[in-house]
N, C-alpha and C. Protein backbone atom coordinates (compact mmCIF):
# COMPACT_ATOMS: atom_id res chain seq x y z
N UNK A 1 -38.97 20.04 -10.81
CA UNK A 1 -39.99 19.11 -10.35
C UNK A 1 -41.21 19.87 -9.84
N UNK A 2 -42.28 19.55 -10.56
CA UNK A 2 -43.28 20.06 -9.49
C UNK A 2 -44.15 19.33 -8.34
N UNK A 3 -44.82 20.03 -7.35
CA UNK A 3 -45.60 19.89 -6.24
C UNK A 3 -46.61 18.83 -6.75
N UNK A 4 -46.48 18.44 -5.66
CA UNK A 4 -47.42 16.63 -5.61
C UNK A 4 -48.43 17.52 -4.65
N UNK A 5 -49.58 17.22 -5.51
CA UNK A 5 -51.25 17.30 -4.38
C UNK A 5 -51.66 16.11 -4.52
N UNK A 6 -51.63 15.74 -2.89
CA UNK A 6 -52.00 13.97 -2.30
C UNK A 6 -53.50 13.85 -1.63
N UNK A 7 -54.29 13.10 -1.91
CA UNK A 7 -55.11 12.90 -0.77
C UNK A 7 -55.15 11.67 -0.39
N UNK A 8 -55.50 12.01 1.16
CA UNK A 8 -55.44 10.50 1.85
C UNK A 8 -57.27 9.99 2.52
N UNK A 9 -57.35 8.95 2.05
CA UNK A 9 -58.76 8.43 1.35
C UNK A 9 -59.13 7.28 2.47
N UNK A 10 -59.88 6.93 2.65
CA UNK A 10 -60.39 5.91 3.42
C UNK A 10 -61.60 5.68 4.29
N UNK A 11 -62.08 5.03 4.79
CA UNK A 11 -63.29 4.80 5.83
C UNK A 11 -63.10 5.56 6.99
N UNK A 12 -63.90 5.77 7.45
CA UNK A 12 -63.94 6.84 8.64
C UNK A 12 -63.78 5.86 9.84
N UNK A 13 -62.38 6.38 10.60
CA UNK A 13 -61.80 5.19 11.00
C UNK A 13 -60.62 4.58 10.85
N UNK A 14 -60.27 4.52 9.84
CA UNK A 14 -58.99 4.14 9.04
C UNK A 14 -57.68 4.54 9.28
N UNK A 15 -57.61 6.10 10.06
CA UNK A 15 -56.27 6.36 10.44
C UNK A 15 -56.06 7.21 9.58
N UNK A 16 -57.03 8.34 8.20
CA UNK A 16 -56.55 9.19 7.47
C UNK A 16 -55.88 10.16 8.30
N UNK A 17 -56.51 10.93 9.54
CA UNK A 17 -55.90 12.10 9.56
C UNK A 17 -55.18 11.99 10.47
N UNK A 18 -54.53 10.77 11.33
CA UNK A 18 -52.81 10.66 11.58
C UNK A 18 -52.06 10.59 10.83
N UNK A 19 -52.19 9.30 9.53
CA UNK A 19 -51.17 9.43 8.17
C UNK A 19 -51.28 10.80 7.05
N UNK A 20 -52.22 11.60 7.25
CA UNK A 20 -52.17 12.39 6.22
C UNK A 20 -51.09 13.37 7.09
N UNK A 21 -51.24 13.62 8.45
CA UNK A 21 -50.20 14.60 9.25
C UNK A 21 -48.98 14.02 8.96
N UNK A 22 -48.39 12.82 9.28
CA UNK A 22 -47.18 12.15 9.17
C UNK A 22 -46.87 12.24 8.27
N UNK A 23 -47.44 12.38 6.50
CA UNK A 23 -47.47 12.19 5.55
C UNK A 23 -46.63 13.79 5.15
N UNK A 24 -47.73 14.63 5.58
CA UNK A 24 -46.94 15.87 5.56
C UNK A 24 -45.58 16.76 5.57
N UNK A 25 -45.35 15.42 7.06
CA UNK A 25 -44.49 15.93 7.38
C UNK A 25 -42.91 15.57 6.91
N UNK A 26 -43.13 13.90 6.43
CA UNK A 26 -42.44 13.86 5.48
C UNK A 26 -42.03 14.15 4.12
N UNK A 27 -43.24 14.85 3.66
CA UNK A 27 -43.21 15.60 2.17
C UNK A 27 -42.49 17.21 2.17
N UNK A 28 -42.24 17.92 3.57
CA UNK A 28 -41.98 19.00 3.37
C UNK A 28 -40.96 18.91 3.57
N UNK A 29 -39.94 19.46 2.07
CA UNK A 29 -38.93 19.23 2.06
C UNK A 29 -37.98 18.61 0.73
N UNK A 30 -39.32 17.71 0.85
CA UNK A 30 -39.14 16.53 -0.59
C UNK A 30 -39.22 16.74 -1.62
N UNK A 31 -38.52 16.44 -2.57
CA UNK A 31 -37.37 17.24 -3.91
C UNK A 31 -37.94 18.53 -4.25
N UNK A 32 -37.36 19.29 -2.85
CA UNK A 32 -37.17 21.16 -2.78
C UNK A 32 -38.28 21.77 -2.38
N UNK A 33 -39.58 21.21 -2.11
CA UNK A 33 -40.73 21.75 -1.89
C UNK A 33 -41.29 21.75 -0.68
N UNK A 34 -42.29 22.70 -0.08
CA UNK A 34 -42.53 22.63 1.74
C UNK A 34 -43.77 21.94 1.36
N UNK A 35 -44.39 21.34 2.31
CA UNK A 35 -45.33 20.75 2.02
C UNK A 35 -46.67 21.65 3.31
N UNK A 36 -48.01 21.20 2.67
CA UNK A 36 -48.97 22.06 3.36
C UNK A 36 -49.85 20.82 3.77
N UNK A 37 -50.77 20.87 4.86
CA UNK A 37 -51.57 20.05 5.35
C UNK A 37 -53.23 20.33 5.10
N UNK A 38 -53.88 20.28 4.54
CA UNK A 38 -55.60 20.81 4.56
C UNK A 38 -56.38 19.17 4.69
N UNK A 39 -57.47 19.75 5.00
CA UNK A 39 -58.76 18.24 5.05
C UNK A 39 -60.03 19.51 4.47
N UNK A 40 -61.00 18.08 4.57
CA UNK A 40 -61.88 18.69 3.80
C UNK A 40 -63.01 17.51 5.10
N UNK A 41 -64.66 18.37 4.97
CA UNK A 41 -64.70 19.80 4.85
C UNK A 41 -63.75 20.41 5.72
N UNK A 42 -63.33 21.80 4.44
CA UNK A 42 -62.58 22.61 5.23
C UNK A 42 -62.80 23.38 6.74
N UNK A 43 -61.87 24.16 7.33
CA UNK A 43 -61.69 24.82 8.46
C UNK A 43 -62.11 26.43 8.14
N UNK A 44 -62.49 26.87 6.89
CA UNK A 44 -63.61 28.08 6.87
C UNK A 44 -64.35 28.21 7.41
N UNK A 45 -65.13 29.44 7.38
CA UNK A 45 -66.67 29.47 7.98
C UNK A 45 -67.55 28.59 7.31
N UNK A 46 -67.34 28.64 5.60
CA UNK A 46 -68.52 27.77 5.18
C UNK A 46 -68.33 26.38 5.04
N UNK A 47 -66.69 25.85 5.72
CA UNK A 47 -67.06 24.03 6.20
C UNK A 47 -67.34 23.85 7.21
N UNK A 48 -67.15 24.97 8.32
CA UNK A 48 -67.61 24.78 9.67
C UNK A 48 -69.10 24.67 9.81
N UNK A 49 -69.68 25.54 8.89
CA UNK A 49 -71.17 24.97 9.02
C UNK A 49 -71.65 24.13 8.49
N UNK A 50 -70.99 23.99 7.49
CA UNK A 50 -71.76 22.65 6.94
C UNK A 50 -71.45 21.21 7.60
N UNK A 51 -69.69 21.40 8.61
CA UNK A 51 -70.12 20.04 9.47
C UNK A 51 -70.88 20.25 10.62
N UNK A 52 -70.95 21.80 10.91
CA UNK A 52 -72.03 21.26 11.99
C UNK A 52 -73.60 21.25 11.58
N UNK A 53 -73.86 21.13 10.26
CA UNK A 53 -74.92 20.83 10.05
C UNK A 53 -75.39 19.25 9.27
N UNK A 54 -74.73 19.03 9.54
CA UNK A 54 -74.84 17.42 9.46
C UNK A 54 -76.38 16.61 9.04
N UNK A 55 -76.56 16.79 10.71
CA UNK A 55 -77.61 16.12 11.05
C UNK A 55 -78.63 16.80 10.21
N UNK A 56 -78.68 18.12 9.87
CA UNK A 56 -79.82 18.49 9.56
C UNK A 56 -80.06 18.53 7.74
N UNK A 57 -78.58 18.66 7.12
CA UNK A 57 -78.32 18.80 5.51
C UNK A 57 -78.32 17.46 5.16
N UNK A 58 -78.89 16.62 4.49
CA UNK A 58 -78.94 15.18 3.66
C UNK A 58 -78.93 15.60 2.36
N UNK A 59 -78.71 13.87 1.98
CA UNK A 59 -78.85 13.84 0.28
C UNK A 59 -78.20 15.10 -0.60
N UNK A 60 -79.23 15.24 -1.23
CA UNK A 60 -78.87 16.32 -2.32
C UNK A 60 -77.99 17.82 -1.55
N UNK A 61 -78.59 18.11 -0.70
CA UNK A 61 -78.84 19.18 -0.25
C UNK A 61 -77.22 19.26 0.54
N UNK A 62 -76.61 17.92 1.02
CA UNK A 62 -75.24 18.21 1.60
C UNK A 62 -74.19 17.78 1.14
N UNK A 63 -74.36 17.11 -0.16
CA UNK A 63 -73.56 17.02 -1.45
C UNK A 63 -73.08 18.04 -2.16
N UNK A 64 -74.64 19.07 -2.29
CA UNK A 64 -73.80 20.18 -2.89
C UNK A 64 -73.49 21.28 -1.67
N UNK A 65 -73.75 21.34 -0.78
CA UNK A 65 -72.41 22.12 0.19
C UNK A 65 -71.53 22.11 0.25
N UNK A 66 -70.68 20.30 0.39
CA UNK A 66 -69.34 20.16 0.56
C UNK A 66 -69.02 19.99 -0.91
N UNK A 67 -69.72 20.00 -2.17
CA UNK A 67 -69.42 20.33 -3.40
C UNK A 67 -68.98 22.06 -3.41
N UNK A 68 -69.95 22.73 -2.66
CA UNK A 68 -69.45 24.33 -2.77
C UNK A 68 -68.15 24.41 -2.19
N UNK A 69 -67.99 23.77 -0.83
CA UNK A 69 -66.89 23.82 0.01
C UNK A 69 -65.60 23.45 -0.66
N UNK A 70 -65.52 22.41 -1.63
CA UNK A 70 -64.93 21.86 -2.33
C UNK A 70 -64.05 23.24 -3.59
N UNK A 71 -64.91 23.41 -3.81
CA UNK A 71 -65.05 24.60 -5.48
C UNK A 71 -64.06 25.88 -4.45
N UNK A 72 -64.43 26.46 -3.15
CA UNK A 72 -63.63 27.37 -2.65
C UNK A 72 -62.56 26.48 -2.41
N UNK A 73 -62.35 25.71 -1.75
CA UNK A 73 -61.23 24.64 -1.05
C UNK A 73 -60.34 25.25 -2.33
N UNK A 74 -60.29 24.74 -3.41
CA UNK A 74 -59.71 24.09 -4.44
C UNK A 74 -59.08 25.84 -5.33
N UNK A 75 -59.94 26.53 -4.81
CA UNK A 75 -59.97 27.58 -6.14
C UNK A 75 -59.04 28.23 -5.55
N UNK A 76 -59.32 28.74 -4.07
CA UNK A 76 -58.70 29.50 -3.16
C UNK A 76 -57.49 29.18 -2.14
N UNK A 77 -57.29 28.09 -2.19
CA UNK A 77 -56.27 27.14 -1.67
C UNK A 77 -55.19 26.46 -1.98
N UNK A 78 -55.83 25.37 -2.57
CA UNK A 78 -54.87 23.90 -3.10
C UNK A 78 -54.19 24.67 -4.54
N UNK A 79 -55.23 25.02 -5.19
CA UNK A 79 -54.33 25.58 -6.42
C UNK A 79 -53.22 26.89 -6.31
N UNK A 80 -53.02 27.86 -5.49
CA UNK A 80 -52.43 29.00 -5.27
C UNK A 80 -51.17 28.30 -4.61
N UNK A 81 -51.78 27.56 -3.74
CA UNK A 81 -50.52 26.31 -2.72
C UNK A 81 -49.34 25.96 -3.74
N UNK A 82 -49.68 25.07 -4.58
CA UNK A 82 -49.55 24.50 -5.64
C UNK A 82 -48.96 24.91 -6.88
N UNK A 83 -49.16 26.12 -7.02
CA UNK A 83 -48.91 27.28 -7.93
C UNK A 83 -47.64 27.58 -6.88
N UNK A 84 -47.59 28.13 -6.14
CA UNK A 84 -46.05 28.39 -5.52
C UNK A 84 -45.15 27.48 -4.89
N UNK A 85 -45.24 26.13 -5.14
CA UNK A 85 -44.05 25.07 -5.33
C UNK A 85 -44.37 24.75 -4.26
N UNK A 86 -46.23 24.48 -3.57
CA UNK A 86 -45.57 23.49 -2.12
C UNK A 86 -46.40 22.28 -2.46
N UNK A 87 -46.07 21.12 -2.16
CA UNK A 87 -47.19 20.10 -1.82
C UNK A 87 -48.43 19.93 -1.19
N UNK A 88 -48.93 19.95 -1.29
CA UNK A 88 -50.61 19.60 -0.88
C UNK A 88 -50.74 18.74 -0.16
N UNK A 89 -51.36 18.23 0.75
CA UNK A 89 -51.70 16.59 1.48
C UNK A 89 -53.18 17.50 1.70
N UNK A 90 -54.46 16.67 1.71
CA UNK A 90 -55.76 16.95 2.17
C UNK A 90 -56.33 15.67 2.63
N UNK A 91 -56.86 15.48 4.15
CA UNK A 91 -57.51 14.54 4.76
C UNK A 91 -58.90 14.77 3.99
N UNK A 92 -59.13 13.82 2.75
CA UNK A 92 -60.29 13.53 2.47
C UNK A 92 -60.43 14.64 0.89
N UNK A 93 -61.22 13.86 0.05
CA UNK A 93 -61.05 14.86 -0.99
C UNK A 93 -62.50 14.04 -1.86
N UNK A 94 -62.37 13.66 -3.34
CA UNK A 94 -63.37 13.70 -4.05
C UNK A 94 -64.45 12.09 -3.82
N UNK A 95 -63.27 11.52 -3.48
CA UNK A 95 -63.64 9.99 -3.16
C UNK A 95 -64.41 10.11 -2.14
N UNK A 96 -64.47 11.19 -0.62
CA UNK A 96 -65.05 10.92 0.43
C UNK A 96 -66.18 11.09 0.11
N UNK A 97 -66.60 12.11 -1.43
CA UNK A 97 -67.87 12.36 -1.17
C UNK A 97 -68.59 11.04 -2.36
N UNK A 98 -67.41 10.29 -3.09
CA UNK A 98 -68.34 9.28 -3.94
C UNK A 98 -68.97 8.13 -2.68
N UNK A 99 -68.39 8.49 -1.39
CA UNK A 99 -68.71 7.20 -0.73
C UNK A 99 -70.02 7.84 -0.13
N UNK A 100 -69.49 8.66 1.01
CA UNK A 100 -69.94 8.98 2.26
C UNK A 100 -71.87 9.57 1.19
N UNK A 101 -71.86 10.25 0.40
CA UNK A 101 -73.25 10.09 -0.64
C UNK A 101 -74.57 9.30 -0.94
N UNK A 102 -73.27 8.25 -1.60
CA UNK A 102 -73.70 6.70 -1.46
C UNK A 102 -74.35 6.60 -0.23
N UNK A 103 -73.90 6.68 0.70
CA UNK A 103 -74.73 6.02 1.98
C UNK A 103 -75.69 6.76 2.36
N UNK A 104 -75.92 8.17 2.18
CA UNK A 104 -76.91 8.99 2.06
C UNK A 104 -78.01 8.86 1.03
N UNK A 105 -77.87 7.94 0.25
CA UNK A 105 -79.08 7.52 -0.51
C UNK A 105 -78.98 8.19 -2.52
N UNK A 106 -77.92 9.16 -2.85
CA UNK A 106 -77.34 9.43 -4.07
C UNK A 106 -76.94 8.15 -4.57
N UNK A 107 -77.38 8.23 -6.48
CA UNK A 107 -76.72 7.32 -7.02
C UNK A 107 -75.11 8.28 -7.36
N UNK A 108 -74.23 7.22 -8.00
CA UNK A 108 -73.22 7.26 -7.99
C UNK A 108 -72.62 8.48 -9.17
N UNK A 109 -73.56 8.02 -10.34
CA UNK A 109 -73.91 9.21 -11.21
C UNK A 109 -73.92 10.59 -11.19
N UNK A 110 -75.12 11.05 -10.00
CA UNK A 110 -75.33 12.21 -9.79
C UNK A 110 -74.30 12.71 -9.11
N UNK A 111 -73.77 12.16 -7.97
CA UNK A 111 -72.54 12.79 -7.34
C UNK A 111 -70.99 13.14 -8.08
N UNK A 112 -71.10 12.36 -8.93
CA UNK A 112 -69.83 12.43 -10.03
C UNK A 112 -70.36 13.91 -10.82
N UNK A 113 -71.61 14.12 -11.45
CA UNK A 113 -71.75 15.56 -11.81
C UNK A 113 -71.24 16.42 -10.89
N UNK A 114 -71.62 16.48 -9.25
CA UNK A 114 -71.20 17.50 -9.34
C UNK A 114 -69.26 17.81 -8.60
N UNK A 115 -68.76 16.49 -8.81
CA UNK A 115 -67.08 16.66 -8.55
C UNK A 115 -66.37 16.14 -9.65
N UNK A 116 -67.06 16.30 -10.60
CA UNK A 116 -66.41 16.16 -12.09
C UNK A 116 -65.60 17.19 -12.92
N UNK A 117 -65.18 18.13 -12.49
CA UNK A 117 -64.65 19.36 -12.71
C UNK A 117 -63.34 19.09 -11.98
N UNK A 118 -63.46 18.81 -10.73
CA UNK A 118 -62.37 19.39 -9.51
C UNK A 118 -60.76 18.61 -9.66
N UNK A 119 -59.77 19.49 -9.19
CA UNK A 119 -58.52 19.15 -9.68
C UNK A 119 -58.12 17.81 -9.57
N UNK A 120 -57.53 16.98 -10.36
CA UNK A 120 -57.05 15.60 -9.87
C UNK A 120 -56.22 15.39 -8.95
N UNK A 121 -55.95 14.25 -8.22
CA UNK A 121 -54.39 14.19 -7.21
C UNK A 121 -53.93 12.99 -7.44
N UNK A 122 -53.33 12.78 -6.67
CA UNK A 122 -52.64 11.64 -6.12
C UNK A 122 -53.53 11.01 -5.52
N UNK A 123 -53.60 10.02 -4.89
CA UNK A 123 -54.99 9.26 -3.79
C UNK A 123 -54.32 8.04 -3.78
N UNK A 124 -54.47 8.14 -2.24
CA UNK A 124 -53.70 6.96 -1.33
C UNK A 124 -54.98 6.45 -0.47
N UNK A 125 -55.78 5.38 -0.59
CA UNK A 125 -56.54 4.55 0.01
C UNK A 125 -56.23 3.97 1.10
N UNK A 126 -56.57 4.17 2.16
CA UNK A 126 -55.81 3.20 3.67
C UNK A 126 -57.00 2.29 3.72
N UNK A 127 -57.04 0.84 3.57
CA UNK A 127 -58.08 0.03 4.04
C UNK A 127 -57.57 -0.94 5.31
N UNK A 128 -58.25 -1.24 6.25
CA UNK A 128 -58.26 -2.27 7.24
C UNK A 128 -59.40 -3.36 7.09
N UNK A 129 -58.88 -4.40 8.36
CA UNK A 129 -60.14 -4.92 8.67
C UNK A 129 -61.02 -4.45 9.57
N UNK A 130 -62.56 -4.96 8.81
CA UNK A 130 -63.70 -4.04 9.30
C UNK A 130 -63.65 -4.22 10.59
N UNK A 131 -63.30 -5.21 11.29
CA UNK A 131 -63.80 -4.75 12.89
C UNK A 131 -62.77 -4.12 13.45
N UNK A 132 -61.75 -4.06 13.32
CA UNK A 132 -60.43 -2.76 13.64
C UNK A 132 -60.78 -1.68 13.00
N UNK A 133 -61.61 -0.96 11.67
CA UNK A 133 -62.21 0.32 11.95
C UNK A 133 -63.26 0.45 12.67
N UNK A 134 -64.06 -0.74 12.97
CA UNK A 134 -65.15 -0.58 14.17
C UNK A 134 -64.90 -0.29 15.43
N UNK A 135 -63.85 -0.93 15.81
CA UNK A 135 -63.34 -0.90 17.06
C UNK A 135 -63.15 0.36 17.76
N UNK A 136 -62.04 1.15 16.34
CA UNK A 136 -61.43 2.42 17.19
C UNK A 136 -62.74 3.72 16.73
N UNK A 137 -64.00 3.18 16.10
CA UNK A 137 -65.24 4.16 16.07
C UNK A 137 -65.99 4.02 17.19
N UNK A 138 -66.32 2.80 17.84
CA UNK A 138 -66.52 2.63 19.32
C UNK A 138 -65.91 3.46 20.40
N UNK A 139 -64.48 3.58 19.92
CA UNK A 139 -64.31 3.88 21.37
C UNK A 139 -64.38 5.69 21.64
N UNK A 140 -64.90 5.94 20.12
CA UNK A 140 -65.12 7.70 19.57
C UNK A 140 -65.94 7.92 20.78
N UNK A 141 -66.23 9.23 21.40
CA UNK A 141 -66.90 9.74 22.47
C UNK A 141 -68.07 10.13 21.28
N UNK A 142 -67.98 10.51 19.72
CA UNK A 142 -68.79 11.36 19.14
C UNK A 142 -69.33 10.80 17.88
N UNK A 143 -69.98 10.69 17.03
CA UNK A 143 -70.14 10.30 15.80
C UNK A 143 -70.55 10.82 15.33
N UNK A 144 -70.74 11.16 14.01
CA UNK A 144 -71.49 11.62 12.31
C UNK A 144 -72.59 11.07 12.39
N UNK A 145 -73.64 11.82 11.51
CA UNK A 145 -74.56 10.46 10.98
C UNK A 145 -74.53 10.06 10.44
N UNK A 146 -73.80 10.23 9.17
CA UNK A 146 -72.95 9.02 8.38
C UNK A 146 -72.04 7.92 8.98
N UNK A 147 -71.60 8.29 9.73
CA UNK A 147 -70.72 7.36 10.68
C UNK A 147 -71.86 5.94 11.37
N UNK A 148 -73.03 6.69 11.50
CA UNK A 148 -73.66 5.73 12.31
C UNK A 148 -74.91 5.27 11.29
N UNK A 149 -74.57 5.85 10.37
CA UNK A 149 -75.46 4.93 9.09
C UNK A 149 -75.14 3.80 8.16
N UNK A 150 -73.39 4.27 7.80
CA UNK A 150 -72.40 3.51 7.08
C UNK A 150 -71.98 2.99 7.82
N UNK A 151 -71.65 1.35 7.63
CA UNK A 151 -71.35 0.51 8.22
C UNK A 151 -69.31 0.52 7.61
N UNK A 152 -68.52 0.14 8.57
CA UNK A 152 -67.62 0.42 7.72
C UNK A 152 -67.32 -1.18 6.66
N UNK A 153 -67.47 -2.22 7.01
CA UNK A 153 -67.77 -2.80 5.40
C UNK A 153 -68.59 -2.05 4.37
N UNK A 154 -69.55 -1.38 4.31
CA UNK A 154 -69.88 -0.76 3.50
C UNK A 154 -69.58 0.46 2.77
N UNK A 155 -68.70 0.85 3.55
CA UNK A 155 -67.47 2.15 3.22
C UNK A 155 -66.43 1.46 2.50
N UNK A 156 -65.95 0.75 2.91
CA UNK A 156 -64.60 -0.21 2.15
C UNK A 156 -64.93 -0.79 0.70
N UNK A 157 -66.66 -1.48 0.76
CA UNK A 157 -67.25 -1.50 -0.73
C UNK A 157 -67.36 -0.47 -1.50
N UNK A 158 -67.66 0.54 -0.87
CA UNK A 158 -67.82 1.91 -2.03
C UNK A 158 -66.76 2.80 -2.38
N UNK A 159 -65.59 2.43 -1.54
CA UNK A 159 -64.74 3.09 -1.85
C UNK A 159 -63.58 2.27 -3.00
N UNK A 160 -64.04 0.60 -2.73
CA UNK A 160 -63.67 0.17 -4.50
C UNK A 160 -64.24 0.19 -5.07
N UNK A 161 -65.28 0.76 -5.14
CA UNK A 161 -65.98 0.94 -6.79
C UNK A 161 -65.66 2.24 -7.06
N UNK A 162 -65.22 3.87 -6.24
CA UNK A 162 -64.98 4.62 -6.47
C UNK A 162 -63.66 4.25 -6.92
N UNK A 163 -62.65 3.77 -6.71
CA UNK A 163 -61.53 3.39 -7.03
C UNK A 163 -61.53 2.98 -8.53
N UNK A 164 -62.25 1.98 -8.49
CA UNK A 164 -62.77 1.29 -9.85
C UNK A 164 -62.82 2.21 -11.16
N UNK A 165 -63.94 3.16 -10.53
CA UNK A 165 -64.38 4.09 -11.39
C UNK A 165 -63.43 5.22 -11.65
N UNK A 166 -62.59 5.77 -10.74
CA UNK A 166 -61.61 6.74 -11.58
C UNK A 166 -60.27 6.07 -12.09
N UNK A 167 -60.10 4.66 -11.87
CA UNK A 167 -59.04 4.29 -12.83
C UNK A 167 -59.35 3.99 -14.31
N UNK A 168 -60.84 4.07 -14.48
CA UNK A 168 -61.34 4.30 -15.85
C UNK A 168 -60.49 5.03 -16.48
N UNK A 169 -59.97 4.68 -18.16
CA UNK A 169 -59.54 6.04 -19.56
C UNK A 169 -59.90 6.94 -19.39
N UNK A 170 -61.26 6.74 -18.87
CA UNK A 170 -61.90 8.52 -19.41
C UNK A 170 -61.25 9.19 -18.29
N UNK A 171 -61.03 8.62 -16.76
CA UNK A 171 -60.71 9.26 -15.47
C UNK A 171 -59.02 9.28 -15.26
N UNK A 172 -58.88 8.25 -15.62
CA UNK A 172 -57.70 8.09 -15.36
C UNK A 172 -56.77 8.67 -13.91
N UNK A 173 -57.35 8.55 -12.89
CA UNK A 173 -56.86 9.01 -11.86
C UNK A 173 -55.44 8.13 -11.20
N UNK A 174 -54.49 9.50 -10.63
CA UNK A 174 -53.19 7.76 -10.16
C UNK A 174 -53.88 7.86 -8.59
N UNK A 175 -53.79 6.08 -8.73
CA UNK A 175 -54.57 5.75 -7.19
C UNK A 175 -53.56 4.49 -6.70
N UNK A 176 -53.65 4.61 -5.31
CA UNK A 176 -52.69 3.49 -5.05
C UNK A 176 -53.57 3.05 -3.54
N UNK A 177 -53.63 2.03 -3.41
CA UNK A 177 -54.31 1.38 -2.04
C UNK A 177 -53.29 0.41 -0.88
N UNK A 178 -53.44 0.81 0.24
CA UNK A 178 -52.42 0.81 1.06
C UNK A 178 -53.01 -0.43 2.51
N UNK A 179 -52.73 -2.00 2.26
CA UNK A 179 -53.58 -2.32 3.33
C UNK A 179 -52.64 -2.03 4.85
N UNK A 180 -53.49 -1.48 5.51
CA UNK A 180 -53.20 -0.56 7.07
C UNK A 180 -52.82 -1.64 7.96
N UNK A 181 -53.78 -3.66 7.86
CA UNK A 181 -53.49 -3.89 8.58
C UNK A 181 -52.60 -4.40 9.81
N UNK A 182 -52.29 -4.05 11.07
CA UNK A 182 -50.92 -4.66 11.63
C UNK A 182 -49.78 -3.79 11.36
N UNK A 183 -49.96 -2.55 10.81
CA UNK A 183 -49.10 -1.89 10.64
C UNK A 183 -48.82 -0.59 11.22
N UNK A 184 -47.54 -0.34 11.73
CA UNK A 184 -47.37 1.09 12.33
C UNK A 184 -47.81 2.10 11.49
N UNK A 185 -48.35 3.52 12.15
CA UNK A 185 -48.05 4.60 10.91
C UNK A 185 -46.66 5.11 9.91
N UNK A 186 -45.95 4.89 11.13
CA UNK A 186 -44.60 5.40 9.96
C UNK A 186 -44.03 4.27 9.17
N UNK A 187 -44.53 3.11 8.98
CA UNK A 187 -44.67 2.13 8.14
C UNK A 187 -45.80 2.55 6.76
N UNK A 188 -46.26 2.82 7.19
CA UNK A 188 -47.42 3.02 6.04
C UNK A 188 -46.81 4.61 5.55
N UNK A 189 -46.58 5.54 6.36
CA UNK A 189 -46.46 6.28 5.48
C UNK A 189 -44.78 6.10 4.67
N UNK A 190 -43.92 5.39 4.89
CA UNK A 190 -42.70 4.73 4.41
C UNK A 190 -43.28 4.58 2.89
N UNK A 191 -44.68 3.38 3.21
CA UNK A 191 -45.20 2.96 1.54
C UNK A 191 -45.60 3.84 0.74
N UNK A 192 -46.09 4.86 1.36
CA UNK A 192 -46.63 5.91 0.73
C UNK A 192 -45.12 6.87 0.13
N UNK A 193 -44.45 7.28 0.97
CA UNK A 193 -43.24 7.39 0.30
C UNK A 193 -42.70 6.93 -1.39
N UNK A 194 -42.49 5.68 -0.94
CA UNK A 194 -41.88 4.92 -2.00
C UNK A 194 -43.01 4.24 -2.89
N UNK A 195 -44.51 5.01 -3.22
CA UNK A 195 -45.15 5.01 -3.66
C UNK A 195 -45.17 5.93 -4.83
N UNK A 196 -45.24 7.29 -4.03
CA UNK A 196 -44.71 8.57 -4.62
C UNK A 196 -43.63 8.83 -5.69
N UNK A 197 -42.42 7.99 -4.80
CA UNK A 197 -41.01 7.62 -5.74
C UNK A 197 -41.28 7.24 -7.05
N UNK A 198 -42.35 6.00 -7.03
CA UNK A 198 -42.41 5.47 -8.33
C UNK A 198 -43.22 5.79 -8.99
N UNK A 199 -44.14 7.01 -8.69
CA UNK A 199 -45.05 7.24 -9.83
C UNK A 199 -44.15 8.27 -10.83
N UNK A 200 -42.96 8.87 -9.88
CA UNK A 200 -41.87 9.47 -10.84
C UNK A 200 -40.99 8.86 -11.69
N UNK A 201 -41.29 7.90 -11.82
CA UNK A 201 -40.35 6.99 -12.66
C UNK A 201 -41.15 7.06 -13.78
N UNK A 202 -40.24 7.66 -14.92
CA UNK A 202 -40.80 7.95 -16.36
C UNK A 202 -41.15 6.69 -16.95
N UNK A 203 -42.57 7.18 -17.50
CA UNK A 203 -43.14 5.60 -18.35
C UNK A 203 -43.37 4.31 -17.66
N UNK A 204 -43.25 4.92 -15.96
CA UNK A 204 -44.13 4.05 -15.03
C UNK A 204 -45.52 3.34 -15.37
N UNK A 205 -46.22 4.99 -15.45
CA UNK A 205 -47.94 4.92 -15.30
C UNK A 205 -48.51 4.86 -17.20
């Protein structure tokens, strides 16, 4: 069997990077393989600057950073991971940047050039209702400026049309969407489990 590389996808807000940890932690292990935890932007020097440059990198200009960040992430990481039999989980991956873009003022087009290359995964969507991801962004001491530009209904729209768009033939990505609301984490990641289960079922997909 080989190593499942997962990403866990959603509005900022949503609960990715508690379920992507939980997620982890139930994958290491799972049929014979340890499992590894990464997010994106990465914990390098060159994602550390590019989130703390936020405020100052837009549009074009911070698309292709966390596009560069992406290209090391992937080259130097996830694939070598992957290559020696462990699982992958990454808080946030190609989808964050079809959204989080979008709200920076990129059409949908241009941003697909430049993460049109990068490895495929798994992708697990957590959606809620919008004022329960509002809620627990309120009570953040800190925000993005994406955070405070994107509304999260407007994150939840772009992230089904990104959805939309890689279940396309030509994309064919396996995607599965998980609604969060009213639900514990180790409930959700249970679904995610027996999500996993069945994409192994031959002549499932």
């Amino acid at each position: 069997m080989t190593a499942e590389f997962v990403a866990v996808e959603g509005p900022t807000g949503s609960g990715k990077t508690t379920i992507a940890g939980l997620l982890a932690h139930r994958l290491n292990g799972w049929r014979g393989h340890e499992a590894v935890l990464t997010a994106e932007p990465t914990r390098s020097p060159f994602g550390d600057l590019v989130r703390a440059s936020e405020w100052m990198l837009q549009g074009r200009a911070l698309a292709l950073a966390l596009a560069a960040d992406r290209a090391h992430h992937v080259e130097s990481m996830i694939i070598p991971t992957l290559d020696s039999g462990k699982h992958v989980i990454t808080d946030r991956y190609v989808q964050s940047s079809m959204v989080l873009h979008r709200i920076d003022g990129l059409e949908p087009d241009e941003i697909w050039t430049y993460n049109q290359y990068f490895l495929q995964c798994t992708t697990v969507y957590l959606v809620d209702r919008p004022e329960v991801i509002a809620s627990r962004l309120a009570a953040r001491s800190r925000a993005t400026r994406l955070e405070l530009t994107g509304t999260p209904q407007r994150q939840l729209e772009y992230y089904r049309d990104a959805a939309a768009f890689l279940a396309h033939p030509d994309h064919n990505w396996i995607q599965h969407t998980i609604d969060c609301y009213g639900r514990r984490p180790p409930e959700i990641v249970d679904e995610i489990m027996r999500l996993l289960n069945q994409d192994r079922i031959p002549g499932h997909l």
